[in-house]
Each structure stands twice: as structure tokens, then as C-alpha cells.
Protein backbone atom coordinates (compact mmCIF):
# COMPACT_ATOMS: atom_id res chain seq x y z
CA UNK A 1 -92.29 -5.47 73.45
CA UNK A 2 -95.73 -3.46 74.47
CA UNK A 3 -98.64 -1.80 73.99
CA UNK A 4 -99.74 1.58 73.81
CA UNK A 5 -102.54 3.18 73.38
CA UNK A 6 -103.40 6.33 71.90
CA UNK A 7 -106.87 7.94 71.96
CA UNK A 8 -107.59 11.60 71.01
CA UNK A 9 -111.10 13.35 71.73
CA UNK A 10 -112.03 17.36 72.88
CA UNK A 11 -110.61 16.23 76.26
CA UNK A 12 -107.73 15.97 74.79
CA UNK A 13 -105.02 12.84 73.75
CA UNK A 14 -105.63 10.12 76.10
CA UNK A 15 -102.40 7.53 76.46
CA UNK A 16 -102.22 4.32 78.03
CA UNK A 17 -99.25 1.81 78.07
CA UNK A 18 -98.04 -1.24 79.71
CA UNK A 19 -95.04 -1.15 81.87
CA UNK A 20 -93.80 -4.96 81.42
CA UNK A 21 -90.46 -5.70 79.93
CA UNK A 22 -89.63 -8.82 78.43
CA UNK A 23 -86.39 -10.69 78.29
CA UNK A 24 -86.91 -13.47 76.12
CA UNK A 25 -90.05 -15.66 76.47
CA UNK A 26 -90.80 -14.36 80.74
CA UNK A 27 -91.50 -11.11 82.25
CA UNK A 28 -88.42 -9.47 83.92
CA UNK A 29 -89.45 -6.13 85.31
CA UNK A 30 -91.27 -2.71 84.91
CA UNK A 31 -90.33 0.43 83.05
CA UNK A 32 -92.17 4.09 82.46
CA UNK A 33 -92.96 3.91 78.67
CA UNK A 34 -94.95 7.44 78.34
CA UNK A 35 -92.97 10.27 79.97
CA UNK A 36 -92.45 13.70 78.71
CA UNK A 37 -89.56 16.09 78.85
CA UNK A 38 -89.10 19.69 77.90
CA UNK A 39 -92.71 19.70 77.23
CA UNK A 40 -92.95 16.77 74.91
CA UNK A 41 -94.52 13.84 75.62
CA UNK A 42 -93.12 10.29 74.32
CA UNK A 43 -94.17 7.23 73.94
CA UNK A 44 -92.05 3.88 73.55
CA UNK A 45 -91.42 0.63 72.40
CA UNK A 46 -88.38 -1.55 71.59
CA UNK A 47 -85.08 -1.69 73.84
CA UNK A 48 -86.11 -0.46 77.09
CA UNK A 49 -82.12 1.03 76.91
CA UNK A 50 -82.51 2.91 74.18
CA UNK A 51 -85.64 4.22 75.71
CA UNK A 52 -83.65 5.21 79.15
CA UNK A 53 -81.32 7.03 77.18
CA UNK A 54 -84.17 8.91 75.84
CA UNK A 55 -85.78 9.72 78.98
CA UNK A 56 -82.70 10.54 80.91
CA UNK A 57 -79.65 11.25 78.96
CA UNK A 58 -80.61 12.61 75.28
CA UNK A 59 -80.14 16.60 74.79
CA UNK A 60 -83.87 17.04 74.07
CA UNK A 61 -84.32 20.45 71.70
CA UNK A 62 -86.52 23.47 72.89
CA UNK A 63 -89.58 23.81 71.16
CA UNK A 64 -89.88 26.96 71.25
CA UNK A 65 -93.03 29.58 69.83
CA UNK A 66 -91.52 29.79 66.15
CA UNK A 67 -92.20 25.72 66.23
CA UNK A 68 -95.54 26.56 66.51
CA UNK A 69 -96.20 26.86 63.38
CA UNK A 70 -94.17 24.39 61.92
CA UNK A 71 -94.07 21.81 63.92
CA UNK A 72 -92.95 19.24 61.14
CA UNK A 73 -89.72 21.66 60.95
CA UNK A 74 -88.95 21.30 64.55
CA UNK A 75 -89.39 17.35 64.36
CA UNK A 76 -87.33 16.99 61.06
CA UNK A 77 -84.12 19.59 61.77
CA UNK A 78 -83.84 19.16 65.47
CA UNK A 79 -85.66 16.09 66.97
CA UNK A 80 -84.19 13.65 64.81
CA UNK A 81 -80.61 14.79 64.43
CA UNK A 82 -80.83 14.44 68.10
CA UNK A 83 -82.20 11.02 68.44
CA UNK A 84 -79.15 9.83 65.34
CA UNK A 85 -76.39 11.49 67.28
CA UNK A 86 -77.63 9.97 70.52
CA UNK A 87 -77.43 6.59 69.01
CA UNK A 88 -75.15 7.28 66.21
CA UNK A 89 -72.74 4.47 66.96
CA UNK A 90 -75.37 1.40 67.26
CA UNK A 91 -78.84 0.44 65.66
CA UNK A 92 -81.77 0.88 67.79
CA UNK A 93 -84.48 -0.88 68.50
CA UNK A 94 -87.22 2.25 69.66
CA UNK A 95 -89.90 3.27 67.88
CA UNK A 96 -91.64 6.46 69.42
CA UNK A 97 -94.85 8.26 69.05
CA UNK A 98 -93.86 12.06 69.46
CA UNK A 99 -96.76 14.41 70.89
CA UNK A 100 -95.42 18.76 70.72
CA UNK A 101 -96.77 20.89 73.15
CA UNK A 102 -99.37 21.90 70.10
CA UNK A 103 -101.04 18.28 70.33
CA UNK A 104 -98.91 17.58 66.18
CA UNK A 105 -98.48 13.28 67.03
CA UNK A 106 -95.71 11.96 64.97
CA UNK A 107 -94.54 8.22 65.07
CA UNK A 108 -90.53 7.78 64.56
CA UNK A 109 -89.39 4.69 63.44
CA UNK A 110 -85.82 2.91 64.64
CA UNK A 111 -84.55 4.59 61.27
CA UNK A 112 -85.30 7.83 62.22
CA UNK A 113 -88.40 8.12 59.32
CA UNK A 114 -91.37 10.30 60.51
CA UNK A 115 -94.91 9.39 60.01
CA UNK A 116 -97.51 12.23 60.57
CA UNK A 117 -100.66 10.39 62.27
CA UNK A 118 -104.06 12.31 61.81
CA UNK A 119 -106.62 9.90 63.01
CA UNK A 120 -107.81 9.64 66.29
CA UNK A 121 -106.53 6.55 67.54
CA UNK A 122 -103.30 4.89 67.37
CA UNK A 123 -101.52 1.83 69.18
CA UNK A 124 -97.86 1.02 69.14
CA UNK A 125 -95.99 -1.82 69.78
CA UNK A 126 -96.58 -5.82 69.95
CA UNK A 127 -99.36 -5.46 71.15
CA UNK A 128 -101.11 -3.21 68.19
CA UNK A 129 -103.29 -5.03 66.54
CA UNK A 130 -105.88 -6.04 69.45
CA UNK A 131 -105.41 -2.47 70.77
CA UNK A 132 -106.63 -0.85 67.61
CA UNK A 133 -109.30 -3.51 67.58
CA UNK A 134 -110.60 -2.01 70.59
CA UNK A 135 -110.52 1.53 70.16
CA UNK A 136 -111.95 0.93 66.77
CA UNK A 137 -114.75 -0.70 69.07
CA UNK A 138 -115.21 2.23 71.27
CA UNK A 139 -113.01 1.05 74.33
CA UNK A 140 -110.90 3.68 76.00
CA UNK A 141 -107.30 3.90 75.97
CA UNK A 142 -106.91 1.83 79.10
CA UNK A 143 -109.25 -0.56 78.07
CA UNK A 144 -107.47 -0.69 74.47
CA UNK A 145 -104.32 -1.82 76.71
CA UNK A 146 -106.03 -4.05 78.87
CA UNK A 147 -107.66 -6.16 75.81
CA UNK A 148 -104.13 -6.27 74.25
CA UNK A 149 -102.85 -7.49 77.86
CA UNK A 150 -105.34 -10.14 77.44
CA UNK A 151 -103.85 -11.75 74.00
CA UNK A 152 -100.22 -10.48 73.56
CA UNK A 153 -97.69 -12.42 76.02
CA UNK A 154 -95.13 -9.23 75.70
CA UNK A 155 -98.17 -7.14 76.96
CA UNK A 156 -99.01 -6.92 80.89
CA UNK A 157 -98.28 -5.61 84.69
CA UNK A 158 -99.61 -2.57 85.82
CA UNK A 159 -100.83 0.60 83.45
CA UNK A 160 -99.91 3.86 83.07
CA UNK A 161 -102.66 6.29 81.79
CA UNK A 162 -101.52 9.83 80.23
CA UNK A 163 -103.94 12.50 79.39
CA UNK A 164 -102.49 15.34 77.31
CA UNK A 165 -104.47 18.29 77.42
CA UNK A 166 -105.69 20.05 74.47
CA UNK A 167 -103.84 22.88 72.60
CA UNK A 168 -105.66 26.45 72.89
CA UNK A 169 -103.20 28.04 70.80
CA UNK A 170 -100.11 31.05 72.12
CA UNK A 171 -101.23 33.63 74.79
């Protein structure tokens, strides 16, 4: 699977994931996990396909300055209904942490449910538990990633680090 990282403070939300995929019990290759698109950032585990589709082929909605101030609406009418219609015909293996332009992080799960997260430190993936372990320990995202790297066998190669800058509101 992975690991992924999630650490907000007034720098703003600080991301770090793995980019090892894993076929079965050995390391194959290397994927992006954290990109964003149309102003969102993502961040993903499962089936690295599903993932791709995401990054590259989905019809991502415009979040546009209505969303602003609901951007639970803008997640729930448009996000989803375009993550079920891009994989409408076949279940998914993705699970995604969601970050708007106004800094709102939402986790979707393969079956489309939304999870508002309000702490200030999340993980994601196989990985999880000895990420949050660290954070909850004062290590940085990276480092969260790193220690996760160290114990998970679907955790490893190189490490991307995000930084997502804080929201100061419409001009």
C-alpha cells in the first residue's frame, strides 16, 4: 500500500508520502501519490490505477468562490459524483485525503463516504499506525514517513514532501 503523512501547523499543511508500489510481497516501481489538480491537492492509497485515473483522466469539478463557504457542499454534490461515475463500472481500491484550496481536509473512502478530519495530524495508508506514532511524538511529516518506512514492508523508496500553504481567505 503506503504511507502518508499529514501534518498541519501556521506554516501551513505539511504532506509527505512514499512513492513505492507493491505487487504482491516485492517492490515493483514508483508512483506520485500527492499531486494536485484544479487547485486541489490529493493524496492516495490503494490501486495505483485507480489513482492514475484520478490524476490524469477524471473530470475534476471547479471549486469555485461560492465553495468557499461551503466547502462540505462542493465535496458532497460534485467531488464524489465525480469520483462514482469515474469508476462507476468496477470497485476501487483508493482511499484519498482531499485538501480545497481553503485548507477543509476530507478523507474519502473506496465507498465514496466522507470523513471531515479536524486534528492536526493524519496518516493514511498501510503504513498508518507507526506514522501517527510519530507525529504524535513530535516528528515531522517526513520523518512520520520515514519511521513508517522503517516497520511497514509496503512502505519505502524515495519521498515526496508537499507543503500546502495556508488559507488567508478571498481578495
Amino acid at each position: 500500500m503506503t504511507t502518508i503523512a499529514v501534518k498541519r501547523d501556521d506554516k501551513g499543511i505539511h504532506i509527505a508520502a512514499d512513492r513505492q508500489v507493491t505487487q504482491g510481497t516485492y517492490s515493483q516501481s514508483t508512483t506520485e501519490k500527492v499531486f494536485a489538480r484544479k487547485g486541489i491537492t490529493f493524496c492516495g492509497t490503494g490501486d495505483v490505477r485507480a489513482l492514475d485515473l484520478v490524476q490524469y483522466a477524471m473530470k475534476i469539478p471547479q471549486f469555485r468562490d461560492i465553495d468557499y463557504r461551503n466547502p462540505n457542499k462542493w465535496l458532497v454534490k460534485r467531488l464524489v459524483p465525480a469520483l462514482r461515475k469515474a469508476f462507476s463500472d468496477e470497485e476501487v481500491d483508493l482511499h484519498l485525503l482531499v485538501i480545497t484550496p481553503d485548507n477543509t481536509v476530507r478523507y474519502i473512502c473506496s465507498d465514496f463516504s466522507l470523513t471531515g478530519l479536524n486534528q492536526s495530524a493524519w496518516a493514511l495508508g498501510s503504513g498508518t499506525k507507526f506514522a501517527l506514532g510519530a507525529l504524535a511524538a513530535g516528528a515531522s511529516a517526513v520523518e512520520a514517513v520515514k519511521v513508517a518506512a522503517r516497520f511497514d514492508v509496503y512502505t519505502g523508496a524515495d519521498i515526496d514532501e508537499w507543503l500546502v500553504e495556508p488559507y488567508v481567505g478571498l481578495t
